[in-house]
N, C-alpha and C. Protein backbone atom coordinates (compact mmCIF):
# COMPACT_ATOMS: atom_id res chain seq x y z
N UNK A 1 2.26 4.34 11.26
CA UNK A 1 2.33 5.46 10.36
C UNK A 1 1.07 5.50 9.52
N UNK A 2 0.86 6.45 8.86
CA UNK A 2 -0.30 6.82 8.01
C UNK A 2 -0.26 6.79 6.79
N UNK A 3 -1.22 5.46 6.40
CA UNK A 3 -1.11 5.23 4.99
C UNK A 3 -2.36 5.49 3.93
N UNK A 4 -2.48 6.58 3.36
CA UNK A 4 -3.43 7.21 2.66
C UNK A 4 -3.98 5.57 1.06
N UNK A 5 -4.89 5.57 1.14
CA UNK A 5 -5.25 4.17 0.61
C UNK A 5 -6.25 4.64 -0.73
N UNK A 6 -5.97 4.33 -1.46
CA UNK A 6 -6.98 4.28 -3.21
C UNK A 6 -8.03 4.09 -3.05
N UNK A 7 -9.42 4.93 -3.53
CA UNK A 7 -10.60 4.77 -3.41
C UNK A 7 -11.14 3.17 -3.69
N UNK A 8 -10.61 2.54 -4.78
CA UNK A 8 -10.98 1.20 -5.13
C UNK A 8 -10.65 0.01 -3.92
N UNK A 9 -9.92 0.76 -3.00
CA UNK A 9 -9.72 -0.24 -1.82
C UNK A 9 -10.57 0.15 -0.57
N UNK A 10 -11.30 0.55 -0.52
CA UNK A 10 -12.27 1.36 0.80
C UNK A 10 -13.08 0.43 1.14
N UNK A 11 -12.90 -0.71 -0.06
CA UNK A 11 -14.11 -1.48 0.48
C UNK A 11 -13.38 -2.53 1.64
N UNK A 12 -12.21 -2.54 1.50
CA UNK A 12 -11.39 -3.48 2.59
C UNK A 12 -11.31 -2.66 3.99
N UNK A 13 -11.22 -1.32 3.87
CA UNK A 13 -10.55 -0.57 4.84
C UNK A 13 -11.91 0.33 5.26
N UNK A 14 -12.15 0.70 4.94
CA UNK A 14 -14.02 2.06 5.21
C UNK A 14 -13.14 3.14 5.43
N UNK A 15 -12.02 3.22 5.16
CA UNK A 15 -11.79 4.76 5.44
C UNK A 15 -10.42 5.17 4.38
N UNK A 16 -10.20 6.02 4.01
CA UNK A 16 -8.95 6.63 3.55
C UNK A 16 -8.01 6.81 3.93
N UNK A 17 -7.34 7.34 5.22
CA UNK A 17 -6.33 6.68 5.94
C UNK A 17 -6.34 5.73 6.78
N UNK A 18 -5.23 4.88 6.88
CA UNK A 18 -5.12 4.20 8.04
C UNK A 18 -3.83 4.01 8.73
N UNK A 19 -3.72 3.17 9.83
CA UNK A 19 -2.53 3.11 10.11
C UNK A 19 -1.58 1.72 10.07
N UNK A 20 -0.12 1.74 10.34
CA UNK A 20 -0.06 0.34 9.91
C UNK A 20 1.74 0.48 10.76
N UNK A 21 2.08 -0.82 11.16
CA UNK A 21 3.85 -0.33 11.32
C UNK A 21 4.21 -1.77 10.44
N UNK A 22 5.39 -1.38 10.58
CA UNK A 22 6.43 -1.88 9.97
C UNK A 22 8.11 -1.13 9.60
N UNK A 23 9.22 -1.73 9.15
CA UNK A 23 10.15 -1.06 8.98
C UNK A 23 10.31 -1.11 7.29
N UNK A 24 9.87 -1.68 6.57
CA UNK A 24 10.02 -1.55 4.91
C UNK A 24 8.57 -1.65 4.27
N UNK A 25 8.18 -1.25 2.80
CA UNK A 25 6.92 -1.08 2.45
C UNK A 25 6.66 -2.84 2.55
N UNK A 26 7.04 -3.54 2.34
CA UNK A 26 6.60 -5.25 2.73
C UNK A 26 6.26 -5.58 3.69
N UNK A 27 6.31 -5.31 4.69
CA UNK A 27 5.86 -5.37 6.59
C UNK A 27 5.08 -4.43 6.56
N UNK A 28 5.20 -3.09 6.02
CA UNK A 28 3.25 -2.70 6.09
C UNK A 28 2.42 -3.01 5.40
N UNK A 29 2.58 -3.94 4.45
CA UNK A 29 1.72 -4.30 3.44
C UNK A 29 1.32 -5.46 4.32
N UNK A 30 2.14 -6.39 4.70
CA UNK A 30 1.84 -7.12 5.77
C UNK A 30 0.69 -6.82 6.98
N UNK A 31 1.21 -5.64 7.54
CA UNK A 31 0.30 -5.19 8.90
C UNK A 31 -1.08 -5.01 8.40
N UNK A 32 -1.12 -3.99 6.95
CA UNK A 32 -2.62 -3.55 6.62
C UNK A 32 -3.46 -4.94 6.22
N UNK A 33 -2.68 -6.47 5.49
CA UNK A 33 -3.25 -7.44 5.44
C UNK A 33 -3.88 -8.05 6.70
N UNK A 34 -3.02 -7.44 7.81
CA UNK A 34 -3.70 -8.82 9.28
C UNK A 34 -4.20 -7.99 9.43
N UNK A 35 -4.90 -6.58 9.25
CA UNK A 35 -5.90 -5.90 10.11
C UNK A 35 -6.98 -5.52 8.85
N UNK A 36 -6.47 -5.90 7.67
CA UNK A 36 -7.86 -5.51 6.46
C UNK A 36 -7.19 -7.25 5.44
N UNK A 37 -7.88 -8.22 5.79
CA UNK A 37 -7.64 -9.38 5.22
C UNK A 37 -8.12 -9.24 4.01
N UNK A 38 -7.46 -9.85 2.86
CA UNK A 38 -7.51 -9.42 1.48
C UNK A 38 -6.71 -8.51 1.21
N UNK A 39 -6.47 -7.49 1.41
CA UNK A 39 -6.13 -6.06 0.75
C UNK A 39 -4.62 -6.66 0.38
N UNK A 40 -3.69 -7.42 0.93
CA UNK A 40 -2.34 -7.70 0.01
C UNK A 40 -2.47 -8.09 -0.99
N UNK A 41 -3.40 -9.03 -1.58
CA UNK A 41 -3.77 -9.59 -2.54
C UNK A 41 -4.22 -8.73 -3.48
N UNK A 42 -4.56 -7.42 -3.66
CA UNK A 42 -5.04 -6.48 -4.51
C UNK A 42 -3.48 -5.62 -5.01
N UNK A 43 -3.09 -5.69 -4.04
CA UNK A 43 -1.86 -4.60 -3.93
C UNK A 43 -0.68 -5.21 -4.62
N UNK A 44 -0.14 -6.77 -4.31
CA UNK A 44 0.97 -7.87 -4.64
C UNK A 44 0.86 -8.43 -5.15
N UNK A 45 1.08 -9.25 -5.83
CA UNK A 45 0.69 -10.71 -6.72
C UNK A 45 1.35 -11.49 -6.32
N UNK A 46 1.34 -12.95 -6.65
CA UNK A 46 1.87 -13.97 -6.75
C UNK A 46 3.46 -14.30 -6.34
N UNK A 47 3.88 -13.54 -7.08
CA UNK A 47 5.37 -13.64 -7.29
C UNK A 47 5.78 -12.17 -6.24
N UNK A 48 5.03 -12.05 -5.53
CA UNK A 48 5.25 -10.79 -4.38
C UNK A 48 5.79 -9.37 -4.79
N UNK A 49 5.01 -9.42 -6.10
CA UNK A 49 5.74 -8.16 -7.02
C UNK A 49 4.67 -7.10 -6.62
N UNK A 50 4.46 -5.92 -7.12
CA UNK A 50 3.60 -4.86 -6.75
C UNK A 50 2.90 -5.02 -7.86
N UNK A 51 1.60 -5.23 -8.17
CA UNK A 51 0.90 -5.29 -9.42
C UNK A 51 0.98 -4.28 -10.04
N UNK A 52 0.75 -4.78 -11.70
CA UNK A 52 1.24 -3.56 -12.50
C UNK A 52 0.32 -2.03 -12.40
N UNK A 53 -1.58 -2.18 -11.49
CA UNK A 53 -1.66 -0.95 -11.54
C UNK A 53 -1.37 -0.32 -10.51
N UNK A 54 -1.23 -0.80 -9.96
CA UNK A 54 -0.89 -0.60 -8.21
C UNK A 54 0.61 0.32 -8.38
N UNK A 55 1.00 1.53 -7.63
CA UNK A 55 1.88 2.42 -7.30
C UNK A 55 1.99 2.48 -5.82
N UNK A 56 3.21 2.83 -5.32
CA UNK A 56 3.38 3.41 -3.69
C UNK A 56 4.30 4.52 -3.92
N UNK A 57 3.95 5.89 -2.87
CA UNK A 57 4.90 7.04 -2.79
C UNK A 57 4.89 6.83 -1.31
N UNK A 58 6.56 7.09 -1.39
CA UNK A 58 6.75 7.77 -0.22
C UNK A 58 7.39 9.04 -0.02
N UNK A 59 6.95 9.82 0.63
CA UNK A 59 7.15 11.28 0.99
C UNK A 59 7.20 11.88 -0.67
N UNK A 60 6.10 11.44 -1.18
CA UNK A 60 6.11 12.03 -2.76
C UNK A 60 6.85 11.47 -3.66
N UNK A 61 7.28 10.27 -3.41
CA UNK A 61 8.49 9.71 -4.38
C UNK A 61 7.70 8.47 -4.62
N UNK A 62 7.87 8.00 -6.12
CA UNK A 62 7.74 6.62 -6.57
C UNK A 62 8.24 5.54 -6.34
N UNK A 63 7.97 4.77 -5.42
CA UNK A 63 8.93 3.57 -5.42
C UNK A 63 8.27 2.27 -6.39
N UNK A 64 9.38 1.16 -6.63
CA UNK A 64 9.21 0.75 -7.34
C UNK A 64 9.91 -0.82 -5.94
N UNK A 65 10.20 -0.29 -5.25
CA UNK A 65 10.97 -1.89 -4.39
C UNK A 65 10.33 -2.06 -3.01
N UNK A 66 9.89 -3.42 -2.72
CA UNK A 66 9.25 -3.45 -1.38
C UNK A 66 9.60 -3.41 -0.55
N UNK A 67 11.45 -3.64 -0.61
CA UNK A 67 12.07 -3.77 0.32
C UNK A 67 12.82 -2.49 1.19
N UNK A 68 11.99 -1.25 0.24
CA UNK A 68 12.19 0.27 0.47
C UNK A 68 12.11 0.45 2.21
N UNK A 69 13.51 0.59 2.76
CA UNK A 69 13.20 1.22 4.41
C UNK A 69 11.73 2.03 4.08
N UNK A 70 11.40 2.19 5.58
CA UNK A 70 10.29 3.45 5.73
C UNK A 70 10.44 3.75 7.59
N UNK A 71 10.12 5.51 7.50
CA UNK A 71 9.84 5.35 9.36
C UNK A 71 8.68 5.90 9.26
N UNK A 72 8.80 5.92 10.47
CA UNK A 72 7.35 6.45 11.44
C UNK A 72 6.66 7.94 10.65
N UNK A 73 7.68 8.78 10.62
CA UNK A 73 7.23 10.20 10.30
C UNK A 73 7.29 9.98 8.67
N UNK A 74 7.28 9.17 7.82
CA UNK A 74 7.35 9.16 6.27
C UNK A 74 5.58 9.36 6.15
N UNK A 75 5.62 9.49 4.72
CA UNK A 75 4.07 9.63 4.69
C UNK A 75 3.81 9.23 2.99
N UNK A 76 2.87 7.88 3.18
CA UNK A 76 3.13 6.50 2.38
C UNK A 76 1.53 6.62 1.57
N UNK A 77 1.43 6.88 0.70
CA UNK A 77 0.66 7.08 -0.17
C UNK A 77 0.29 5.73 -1.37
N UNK A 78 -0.87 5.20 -1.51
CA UNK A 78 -0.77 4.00 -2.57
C UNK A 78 -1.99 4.35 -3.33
N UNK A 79 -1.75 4.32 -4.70
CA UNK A 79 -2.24 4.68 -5.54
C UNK A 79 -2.78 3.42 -6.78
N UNK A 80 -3.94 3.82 -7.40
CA UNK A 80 -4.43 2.29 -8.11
C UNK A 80 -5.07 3.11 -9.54
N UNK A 81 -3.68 2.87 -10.61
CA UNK A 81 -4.56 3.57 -11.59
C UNK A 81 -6.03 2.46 -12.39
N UNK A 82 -6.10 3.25 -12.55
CA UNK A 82 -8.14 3.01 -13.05
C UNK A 82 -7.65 2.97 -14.80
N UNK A 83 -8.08 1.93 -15.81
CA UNK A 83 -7.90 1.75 -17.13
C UNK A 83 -9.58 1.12 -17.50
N UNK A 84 -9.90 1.48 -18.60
CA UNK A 84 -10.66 1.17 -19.74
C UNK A 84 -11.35 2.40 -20.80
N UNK A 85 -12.30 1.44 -21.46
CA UNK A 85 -12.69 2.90 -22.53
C UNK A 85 -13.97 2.54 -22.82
């Protein structure tokens, strides 16, 4: 499936979409790690939580759980808000 990716991560991936399978947002976070090494580590932390700037939509919706089903035809959006002054 097609996962539209945050400018601050391009440097893992070179492109804006990509693709990735899995059946919940944790197994594609998985897939995009074995094919862009690093990039879970930006996205998850430690305690396998979603870091606090880090967001995922699916089909336009906020999720907040990794263990969120997903299929093929969903369309998975991750977002990285940007902070300072």
């Amino acid at each position: 499936m097609k996962i539209i990716i945050p400018s601050p991560l391009y440097s893992y991936t070179q492109k804006r979409e990509v693709e990735a399978v899995g059946s919940t947002l944790a197994s594609l976070v998985d897939d995009l790690d074995r094919q862009y090494p690093g990039l879970k580590f930006r996205i998850i932390d430690e305690q396998n939580k979603i870091r606090p700037h880090m967001r995922f939509f699916v089909n336009d919706e906020q999720v907040f759980d990794l263990n969120r089903p997903v299929l093929p035809e969903y369309k998975i959006q991750i977002i990285q808000a940007l902070s300072g002054g």
